[in-house]
N, C-alpha and C. Protein backbone atom coordinates (compact mmCIF):
# COMPACT_ATOMS: atom_id res chain seq x y z
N UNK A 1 -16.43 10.16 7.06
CA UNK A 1 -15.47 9.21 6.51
C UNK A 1 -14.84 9.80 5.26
N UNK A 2 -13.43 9.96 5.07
CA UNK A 2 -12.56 10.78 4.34
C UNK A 2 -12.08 9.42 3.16
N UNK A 3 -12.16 8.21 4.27
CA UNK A 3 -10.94 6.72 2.96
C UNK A 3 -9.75 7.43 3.38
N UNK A 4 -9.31 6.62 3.36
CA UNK A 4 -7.81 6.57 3.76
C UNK A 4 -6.70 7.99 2.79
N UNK A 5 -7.41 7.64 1.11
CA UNK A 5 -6.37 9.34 1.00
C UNK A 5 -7.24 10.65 1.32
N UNK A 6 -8.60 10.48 1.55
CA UNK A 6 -9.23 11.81 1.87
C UNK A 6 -8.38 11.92 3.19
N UNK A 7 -8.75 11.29 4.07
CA UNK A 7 -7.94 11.37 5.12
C UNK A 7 -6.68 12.04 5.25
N UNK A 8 -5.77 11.35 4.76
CA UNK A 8 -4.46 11.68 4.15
C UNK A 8 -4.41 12.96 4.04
N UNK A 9 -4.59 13.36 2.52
CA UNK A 9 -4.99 14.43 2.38
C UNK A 9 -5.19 15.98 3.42
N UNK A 10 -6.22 15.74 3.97
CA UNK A 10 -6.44 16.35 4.99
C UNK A 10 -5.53 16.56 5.75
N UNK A 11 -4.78 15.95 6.13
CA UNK A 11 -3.23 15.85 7.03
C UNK A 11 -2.17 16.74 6.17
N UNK A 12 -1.83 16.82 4.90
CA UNK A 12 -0.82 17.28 4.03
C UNK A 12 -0.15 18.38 4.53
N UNK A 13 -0.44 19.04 5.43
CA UNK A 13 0.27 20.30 6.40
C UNK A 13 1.09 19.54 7.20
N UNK A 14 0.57 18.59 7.69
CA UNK A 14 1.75 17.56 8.68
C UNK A 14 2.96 17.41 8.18
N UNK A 15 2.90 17.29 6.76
CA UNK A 15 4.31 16.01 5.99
C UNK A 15 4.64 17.42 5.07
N UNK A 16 4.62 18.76 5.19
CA UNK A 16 5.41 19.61 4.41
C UNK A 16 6.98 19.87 4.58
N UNK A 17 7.36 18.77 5.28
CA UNK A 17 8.68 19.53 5.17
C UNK A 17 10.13 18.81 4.39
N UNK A 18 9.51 17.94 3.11
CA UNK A 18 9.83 17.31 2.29
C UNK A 18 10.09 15.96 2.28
N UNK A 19 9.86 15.30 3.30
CA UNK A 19 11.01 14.29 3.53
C UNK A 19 9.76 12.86 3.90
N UNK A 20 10.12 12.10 3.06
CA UNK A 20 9.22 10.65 2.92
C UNK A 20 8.78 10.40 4.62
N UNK A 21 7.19 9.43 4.33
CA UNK A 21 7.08 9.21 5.69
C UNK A 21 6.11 7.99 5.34
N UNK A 22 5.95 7.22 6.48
CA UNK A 22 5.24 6.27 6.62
C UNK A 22 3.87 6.10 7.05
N UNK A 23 3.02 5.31 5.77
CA UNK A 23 1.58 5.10 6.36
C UNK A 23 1.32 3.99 6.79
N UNK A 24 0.34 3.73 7.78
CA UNK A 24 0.28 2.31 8.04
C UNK A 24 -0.59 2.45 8.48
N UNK A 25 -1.62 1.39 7.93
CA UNK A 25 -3.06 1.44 8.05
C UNK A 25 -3.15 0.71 9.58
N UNK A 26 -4.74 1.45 10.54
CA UNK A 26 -4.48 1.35 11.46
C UNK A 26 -5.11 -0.20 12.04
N UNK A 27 -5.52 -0.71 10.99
CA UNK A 27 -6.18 -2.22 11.27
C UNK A 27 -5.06 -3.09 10.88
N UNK A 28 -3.91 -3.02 10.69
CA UNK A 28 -2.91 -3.61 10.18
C UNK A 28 -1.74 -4.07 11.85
N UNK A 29 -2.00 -5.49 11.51
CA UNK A 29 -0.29 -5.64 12.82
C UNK A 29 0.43 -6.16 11.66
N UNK A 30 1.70 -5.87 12.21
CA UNK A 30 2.43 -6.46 11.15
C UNK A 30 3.87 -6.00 11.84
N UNK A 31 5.06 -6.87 11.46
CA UNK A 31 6.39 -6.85 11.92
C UNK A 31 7.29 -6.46 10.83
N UNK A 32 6.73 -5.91 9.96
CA UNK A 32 7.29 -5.10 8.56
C UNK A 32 8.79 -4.03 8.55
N UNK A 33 9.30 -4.75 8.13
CA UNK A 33 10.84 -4.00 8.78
C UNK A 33 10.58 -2.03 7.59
N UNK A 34 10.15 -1.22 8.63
CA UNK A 34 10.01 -0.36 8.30
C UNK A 34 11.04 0.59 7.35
N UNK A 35 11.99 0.61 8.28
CA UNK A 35 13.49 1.07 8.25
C UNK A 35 13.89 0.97 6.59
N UNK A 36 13.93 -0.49 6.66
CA UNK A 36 14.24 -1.23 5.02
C UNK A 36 13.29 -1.19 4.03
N UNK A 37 12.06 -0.51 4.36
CA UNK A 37 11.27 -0.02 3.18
C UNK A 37 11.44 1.24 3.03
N UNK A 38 12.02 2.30 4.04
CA UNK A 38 11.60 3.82 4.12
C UNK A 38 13.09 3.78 3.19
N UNK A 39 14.29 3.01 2.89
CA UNK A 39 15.63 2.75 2.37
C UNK A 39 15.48 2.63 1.23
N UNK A 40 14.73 1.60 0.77
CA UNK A 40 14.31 1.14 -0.64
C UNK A 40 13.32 2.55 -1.01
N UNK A 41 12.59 2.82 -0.27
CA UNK A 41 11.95 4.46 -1.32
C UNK A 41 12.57 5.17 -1.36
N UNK A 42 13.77 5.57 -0.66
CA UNK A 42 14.70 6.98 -1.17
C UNK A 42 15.85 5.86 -2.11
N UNK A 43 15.75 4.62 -2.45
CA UNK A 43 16.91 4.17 -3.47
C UNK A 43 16.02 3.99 -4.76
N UNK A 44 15.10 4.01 -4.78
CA UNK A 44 13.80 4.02 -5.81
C UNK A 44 13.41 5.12 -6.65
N UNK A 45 13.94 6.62 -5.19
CA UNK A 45 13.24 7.49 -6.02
C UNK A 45 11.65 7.57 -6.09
N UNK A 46 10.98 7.17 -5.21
CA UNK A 46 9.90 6.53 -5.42
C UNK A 46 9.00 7.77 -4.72
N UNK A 47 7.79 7.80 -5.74
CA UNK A 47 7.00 9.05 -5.43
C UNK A 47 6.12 7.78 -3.77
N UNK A 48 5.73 6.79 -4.46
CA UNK A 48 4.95 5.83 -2.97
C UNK A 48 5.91 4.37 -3.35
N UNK A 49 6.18 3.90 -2.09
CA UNK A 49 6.52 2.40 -2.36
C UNK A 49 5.62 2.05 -1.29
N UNK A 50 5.11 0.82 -1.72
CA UNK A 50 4.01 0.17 -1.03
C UNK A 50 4.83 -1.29 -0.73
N UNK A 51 4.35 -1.76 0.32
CA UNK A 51 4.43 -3.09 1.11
C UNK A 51 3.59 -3.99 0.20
N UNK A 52 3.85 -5.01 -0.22
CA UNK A 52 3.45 -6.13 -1.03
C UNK A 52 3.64 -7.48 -0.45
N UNK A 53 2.55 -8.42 -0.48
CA UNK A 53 3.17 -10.04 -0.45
C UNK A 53 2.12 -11.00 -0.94
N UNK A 54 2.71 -11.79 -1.61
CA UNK A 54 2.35 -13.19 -2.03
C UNK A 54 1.67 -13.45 -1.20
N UNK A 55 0.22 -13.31 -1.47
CA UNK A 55 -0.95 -13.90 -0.40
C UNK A 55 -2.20 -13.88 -0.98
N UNK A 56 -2.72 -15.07 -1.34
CA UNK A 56 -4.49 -15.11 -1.60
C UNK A 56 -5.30 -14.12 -0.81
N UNK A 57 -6.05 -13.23 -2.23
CA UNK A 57 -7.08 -12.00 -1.64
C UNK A 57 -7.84 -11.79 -2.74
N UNK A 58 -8.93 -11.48 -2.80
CA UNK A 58 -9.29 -11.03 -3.84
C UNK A 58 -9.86 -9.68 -4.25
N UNK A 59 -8.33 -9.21 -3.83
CA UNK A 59 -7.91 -7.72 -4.32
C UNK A 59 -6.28 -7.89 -4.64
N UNK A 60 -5.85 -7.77 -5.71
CA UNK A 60 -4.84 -7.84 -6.02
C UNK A 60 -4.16 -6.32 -6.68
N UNK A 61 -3.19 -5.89 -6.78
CA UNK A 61 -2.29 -4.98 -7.03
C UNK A 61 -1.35 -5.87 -8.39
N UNK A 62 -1.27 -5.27 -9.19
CA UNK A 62 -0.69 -5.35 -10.57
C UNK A 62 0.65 -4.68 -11.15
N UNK A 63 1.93 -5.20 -10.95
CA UNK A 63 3.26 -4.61 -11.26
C UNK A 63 3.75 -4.98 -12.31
N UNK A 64 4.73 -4.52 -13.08
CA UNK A 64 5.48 -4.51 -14.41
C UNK A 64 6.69 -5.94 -13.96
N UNK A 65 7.62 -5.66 -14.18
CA UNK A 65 8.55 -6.54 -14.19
C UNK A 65 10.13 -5.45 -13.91
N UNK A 66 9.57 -4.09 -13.35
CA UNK A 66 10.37 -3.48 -12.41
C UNK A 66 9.84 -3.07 -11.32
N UNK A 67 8.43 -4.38 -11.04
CA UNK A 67 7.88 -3.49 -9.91
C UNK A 67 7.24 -1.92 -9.59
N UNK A 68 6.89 -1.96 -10.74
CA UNK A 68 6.33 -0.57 -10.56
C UNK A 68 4.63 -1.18 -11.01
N UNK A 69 3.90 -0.29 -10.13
CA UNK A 69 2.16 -0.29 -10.03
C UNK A 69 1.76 -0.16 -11.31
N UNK A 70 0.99 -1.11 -11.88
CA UNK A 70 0.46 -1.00 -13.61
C UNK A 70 -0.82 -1.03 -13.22
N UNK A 71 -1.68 -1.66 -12.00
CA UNK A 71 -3.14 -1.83 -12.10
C UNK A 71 -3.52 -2.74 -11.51
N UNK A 72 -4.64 -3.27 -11.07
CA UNK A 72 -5.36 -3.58 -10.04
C UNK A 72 -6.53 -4.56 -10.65
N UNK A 73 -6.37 -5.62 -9.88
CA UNK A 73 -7.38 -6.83 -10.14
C UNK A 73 -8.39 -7.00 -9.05
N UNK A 74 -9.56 -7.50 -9.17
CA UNK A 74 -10.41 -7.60 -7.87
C UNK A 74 -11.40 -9.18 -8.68
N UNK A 75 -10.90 -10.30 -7.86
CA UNK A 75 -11.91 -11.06 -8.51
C UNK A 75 -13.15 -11.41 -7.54
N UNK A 76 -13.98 -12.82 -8.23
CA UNK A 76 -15.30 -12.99 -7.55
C UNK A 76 -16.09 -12.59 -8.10
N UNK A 77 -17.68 -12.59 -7.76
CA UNK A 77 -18.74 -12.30 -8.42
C UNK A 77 -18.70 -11.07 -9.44
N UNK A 78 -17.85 -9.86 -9.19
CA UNK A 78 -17.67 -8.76 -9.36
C UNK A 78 -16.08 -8.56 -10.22
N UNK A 79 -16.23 -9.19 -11.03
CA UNK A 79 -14.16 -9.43 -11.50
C UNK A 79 -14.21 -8.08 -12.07
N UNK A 80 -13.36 -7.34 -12.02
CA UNK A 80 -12.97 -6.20 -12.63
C UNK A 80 -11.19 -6.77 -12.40
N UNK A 81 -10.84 -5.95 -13.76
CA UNK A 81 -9.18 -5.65 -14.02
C UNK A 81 -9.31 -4.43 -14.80
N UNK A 82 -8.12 -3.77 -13.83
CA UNK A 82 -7.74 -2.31 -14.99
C UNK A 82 -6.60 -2.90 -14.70
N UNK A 83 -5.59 -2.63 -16.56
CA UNK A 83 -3.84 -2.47 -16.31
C UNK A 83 -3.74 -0.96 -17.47
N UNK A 84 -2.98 -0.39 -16.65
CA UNK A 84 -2.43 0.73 -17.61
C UNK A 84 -1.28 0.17 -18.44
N UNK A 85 -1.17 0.91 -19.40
CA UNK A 85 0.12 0.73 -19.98
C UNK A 85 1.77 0.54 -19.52
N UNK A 86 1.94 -0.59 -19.74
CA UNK A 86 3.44 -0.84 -19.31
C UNK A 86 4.50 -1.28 -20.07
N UNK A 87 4.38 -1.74 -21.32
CA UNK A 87 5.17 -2.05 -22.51
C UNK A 87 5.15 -3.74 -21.98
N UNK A 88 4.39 -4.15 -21.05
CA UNK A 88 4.47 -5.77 -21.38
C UNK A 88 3.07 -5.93 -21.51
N UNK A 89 2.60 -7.37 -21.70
CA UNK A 89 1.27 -7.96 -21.07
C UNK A 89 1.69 -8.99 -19.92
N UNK A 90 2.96 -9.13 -19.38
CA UNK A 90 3.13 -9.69 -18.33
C UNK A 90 3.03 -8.72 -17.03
N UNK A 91 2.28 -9.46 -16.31
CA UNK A 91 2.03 -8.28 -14.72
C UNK A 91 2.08 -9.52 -14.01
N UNK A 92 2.75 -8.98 -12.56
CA UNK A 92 2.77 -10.38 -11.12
C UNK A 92 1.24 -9.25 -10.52
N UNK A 93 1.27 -10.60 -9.78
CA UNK A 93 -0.02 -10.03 -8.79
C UNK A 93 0.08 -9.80 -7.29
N UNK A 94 -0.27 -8.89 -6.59
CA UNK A 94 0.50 -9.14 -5.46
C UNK A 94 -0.27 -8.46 -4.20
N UNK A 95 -0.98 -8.83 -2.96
CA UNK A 95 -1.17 -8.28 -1.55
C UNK A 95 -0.61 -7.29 -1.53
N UNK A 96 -1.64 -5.98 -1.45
CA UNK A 96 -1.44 -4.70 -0.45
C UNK A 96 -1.54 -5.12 1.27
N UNK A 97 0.05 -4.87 1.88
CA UNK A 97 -0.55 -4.74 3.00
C UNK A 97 -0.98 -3.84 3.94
N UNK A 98 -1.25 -2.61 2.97
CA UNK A 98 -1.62 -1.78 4.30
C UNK A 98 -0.53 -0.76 4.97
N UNK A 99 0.86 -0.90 4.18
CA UNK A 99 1.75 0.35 4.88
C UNK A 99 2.30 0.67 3.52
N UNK A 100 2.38 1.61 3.78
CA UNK A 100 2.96 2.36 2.53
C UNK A 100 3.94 3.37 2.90
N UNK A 101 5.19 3.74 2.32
CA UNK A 101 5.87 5.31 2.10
C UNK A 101 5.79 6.64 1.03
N UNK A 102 5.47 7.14 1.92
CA UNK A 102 5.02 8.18 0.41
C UNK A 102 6.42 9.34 0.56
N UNK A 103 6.15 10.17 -0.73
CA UNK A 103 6.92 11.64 -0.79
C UNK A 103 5.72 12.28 -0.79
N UNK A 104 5.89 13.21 0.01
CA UNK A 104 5.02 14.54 -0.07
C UNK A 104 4.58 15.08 -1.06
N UNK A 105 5.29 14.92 -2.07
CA UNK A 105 4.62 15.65 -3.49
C UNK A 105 4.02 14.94 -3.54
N UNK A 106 3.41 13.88 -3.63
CA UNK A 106 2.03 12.83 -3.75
C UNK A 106 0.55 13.79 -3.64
N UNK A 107 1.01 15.03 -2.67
CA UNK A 107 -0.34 15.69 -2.14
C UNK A 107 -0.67 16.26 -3.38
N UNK A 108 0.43 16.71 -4.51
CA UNK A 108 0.07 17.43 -5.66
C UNK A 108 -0.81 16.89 -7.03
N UNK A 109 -0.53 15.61 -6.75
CA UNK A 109 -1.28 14.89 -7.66
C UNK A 109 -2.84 14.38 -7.09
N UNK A 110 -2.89 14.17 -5.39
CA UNK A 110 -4.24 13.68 -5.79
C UNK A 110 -5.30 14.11 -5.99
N UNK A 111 -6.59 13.66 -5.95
CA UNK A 111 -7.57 13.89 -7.03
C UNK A 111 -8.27 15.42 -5.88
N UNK A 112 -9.01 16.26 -6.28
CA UNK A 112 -9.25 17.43 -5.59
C UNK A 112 -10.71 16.77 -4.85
N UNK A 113 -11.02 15.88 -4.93
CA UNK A 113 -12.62 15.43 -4.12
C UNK A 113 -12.02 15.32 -2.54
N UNK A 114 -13.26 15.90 -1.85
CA UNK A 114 -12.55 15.10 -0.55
C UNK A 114 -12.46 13.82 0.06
N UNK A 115 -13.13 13.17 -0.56
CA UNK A 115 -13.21 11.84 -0.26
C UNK A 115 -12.64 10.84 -1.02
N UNK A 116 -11.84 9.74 -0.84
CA UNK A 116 -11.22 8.98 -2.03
C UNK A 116 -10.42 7.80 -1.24
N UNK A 117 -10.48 6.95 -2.15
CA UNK A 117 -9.52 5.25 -1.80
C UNK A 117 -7.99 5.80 -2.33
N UNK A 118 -6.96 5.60 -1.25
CA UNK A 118 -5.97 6.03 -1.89
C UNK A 118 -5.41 4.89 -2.93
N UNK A 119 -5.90 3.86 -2.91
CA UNK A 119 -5.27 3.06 -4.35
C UNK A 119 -6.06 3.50 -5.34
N UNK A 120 -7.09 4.05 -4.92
CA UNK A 120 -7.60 4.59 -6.50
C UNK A 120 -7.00 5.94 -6.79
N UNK A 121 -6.46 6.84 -5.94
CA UNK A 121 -5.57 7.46 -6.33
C UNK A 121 -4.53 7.23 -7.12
N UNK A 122 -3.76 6.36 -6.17
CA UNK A 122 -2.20 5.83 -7.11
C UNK A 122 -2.48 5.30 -8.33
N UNK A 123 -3.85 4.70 -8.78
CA UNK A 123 -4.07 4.17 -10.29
C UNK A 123 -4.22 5.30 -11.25
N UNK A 124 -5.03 6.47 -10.95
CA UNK A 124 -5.02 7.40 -11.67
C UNK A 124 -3.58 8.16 -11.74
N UNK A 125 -3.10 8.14 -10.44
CA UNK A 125 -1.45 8.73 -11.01
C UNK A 125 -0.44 7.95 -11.23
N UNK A 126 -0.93 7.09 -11.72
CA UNK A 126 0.55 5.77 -12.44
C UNK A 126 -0.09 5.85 -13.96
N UNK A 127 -1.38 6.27 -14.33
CA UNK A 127 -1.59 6.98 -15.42
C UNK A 127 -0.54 7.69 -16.07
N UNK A 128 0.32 8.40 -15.11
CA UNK A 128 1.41 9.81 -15.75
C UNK A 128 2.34 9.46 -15.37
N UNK A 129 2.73 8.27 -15.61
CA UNK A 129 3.70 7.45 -15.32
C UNK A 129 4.55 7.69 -13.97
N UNK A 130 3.89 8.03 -13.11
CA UNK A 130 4.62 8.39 -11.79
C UNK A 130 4.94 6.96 -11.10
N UNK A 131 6.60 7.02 -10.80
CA UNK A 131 6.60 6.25 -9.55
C UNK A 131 6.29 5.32 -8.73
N UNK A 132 5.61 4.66 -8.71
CA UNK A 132 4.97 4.20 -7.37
C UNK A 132 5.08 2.64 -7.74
N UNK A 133 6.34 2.31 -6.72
CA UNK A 133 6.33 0.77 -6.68
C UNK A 133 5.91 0.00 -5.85
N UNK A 134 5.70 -1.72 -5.85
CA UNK A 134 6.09 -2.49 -4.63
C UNK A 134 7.18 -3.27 -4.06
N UNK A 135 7.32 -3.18 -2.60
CA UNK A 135 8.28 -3.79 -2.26
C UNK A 135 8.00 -5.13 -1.54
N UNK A 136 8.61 -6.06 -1.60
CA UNK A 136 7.72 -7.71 -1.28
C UNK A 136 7.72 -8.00 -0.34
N UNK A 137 7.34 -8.23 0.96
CA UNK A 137 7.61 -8.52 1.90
C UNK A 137 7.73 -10.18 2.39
N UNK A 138 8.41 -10.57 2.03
CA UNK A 138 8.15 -12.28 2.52
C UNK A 138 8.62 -12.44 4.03
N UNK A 139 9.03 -11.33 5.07
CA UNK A 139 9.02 -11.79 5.97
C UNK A 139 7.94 -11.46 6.71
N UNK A 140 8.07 -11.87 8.56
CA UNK A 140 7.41 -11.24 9.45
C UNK A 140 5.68 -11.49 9.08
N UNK A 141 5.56 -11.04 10.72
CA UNK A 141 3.74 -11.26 10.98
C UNK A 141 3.61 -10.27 10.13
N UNK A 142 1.93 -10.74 9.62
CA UNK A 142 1.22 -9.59 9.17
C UNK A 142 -0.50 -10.01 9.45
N UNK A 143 -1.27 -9.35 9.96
CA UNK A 143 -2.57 -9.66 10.21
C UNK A 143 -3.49 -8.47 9.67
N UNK A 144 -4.30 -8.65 9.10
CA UNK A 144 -5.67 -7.54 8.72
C UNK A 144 -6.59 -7.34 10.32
N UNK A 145 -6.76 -7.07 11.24
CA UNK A 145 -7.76 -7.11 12.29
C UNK A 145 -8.84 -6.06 11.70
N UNK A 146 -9.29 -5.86 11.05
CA UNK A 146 -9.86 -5.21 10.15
C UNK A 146 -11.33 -6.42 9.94
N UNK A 147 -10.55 -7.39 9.88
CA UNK A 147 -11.43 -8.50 9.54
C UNK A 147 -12.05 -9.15 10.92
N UNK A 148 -13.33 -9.44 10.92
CA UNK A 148 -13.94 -9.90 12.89
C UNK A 148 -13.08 -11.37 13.32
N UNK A 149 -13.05 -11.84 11.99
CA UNK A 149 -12.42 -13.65 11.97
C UNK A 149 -10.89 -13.79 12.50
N UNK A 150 -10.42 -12.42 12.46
CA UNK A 150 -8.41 -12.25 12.94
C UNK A 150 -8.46 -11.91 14.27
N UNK A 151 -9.22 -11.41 15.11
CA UNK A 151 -9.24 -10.79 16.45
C UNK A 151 -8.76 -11.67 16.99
N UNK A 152 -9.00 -12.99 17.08
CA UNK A 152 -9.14 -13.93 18.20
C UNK A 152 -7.28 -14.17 17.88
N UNK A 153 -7.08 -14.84 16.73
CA UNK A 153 -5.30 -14.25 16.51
C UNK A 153 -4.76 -13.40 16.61
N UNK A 154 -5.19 -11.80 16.46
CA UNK A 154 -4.65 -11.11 16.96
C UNK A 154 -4.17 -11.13 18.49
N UNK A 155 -5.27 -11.39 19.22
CA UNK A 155 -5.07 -10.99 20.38
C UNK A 155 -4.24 -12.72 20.91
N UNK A 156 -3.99 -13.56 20.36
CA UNK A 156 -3.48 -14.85 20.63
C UNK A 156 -1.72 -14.47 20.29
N UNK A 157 -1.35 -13.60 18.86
CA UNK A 157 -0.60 -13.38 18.71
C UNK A 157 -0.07 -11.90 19.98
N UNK A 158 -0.61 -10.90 20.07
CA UNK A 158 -0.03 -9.98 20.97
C UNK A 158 0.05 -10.66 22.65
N UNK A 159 -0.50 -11.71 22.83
CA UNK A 159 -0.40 -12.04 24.47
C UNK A 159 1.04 -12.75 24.23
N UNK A 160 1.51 -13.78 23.18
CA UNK A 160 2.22 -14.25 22.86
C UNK A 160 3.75 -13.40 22.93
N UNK A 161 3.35 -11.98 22.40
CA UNK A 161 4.62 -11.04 21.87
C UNK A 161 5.05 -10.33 23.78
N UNK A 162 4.00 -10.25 24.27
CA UNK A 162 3.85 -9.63 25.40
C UNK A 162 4.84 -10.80 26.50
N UNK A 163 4.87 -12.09 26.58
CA UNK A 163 4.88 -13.34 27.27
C UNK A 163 6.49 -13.51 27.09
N UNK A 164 6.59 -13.12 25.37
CA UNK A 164 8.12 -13.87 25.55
C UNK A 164 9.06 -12.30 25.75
N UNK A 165 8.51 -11.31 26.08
CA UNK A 165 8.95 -10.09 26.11
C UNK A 165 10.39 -9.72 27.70
């Protein structure tokens, strides 16, 4: 088990030939208009733009007030908050869902272990003020099947997609 940027990582020969690409975690359904996020990261400039939405979790993602990644909340028995520096103390809070766009130079910054959470990556490199925003998604399905409790919707929602097809 690599975590999602060891993983990554490992791949970085795939995505050398400069040009942004899309991650999407593989426990993730979702109707995420791809197109219009891979648009918004080359109008961003954006080393990662991540998929975001307004949704109770208790793992939250932490942005400035240009949307750019300041830090990461996790509440419950276990509350931790890191915010890096952003010139406010105002931060929104906001759902990772699980797809992200990166630029390839991303491979240069992350951490040299082989193993690693790629949001704990992006926290250490929003340290150096790199880049890396969210973009909100208020539309479209989105499901974690990741979780045992979504299967039964998942698979209620794909017979559904299949039916009116």
């Amino acid at each position: 088990m690599l975590d999602t940027g060891g993983g990554l990582k490992k791949a970085a020969w795939f995505f050398d030939d400069n040009k942004p690409f899309i991650l999407h975690n593989v426990d993730i359904i979702s109707e995420i208009d791809l197109k219009n996020l891979l648009i918004e990261h080359e109008r961003l400039g954006a080393l990662a733009t991540l998929a975001i939405r307004n949704r109770i979790t208790s793992r939250q993602l932490l942005f400035d007030d240009k949307m750019r990644l300041v830090g990461w909340k996790s509440s419950g028995k276990n509350y931790q908050e890191i915010i890096h520096s952003c010139g406010t103390r105002k931060v929104k809070e906001y759902a990772f869902l699980g797809v992200h766009v990166l630029s390839p130079y991303i491979f240069k910054l992350m951490p040299r272990t082989r193993k690693f959470s790629i949001i704990s990556a992006y926290l250490q490199i929003v340290t150096n003020h790199a880049r890396i925003f969210g973009s909100i998604q208020k539309e479209g399905f989105w499901l974690d099947v990741g979780r045992p409790e979504n299967i039964e919707l998942a698979e209620s929602y794909l017979k559904k997609d299949i039916r009116d097809s």
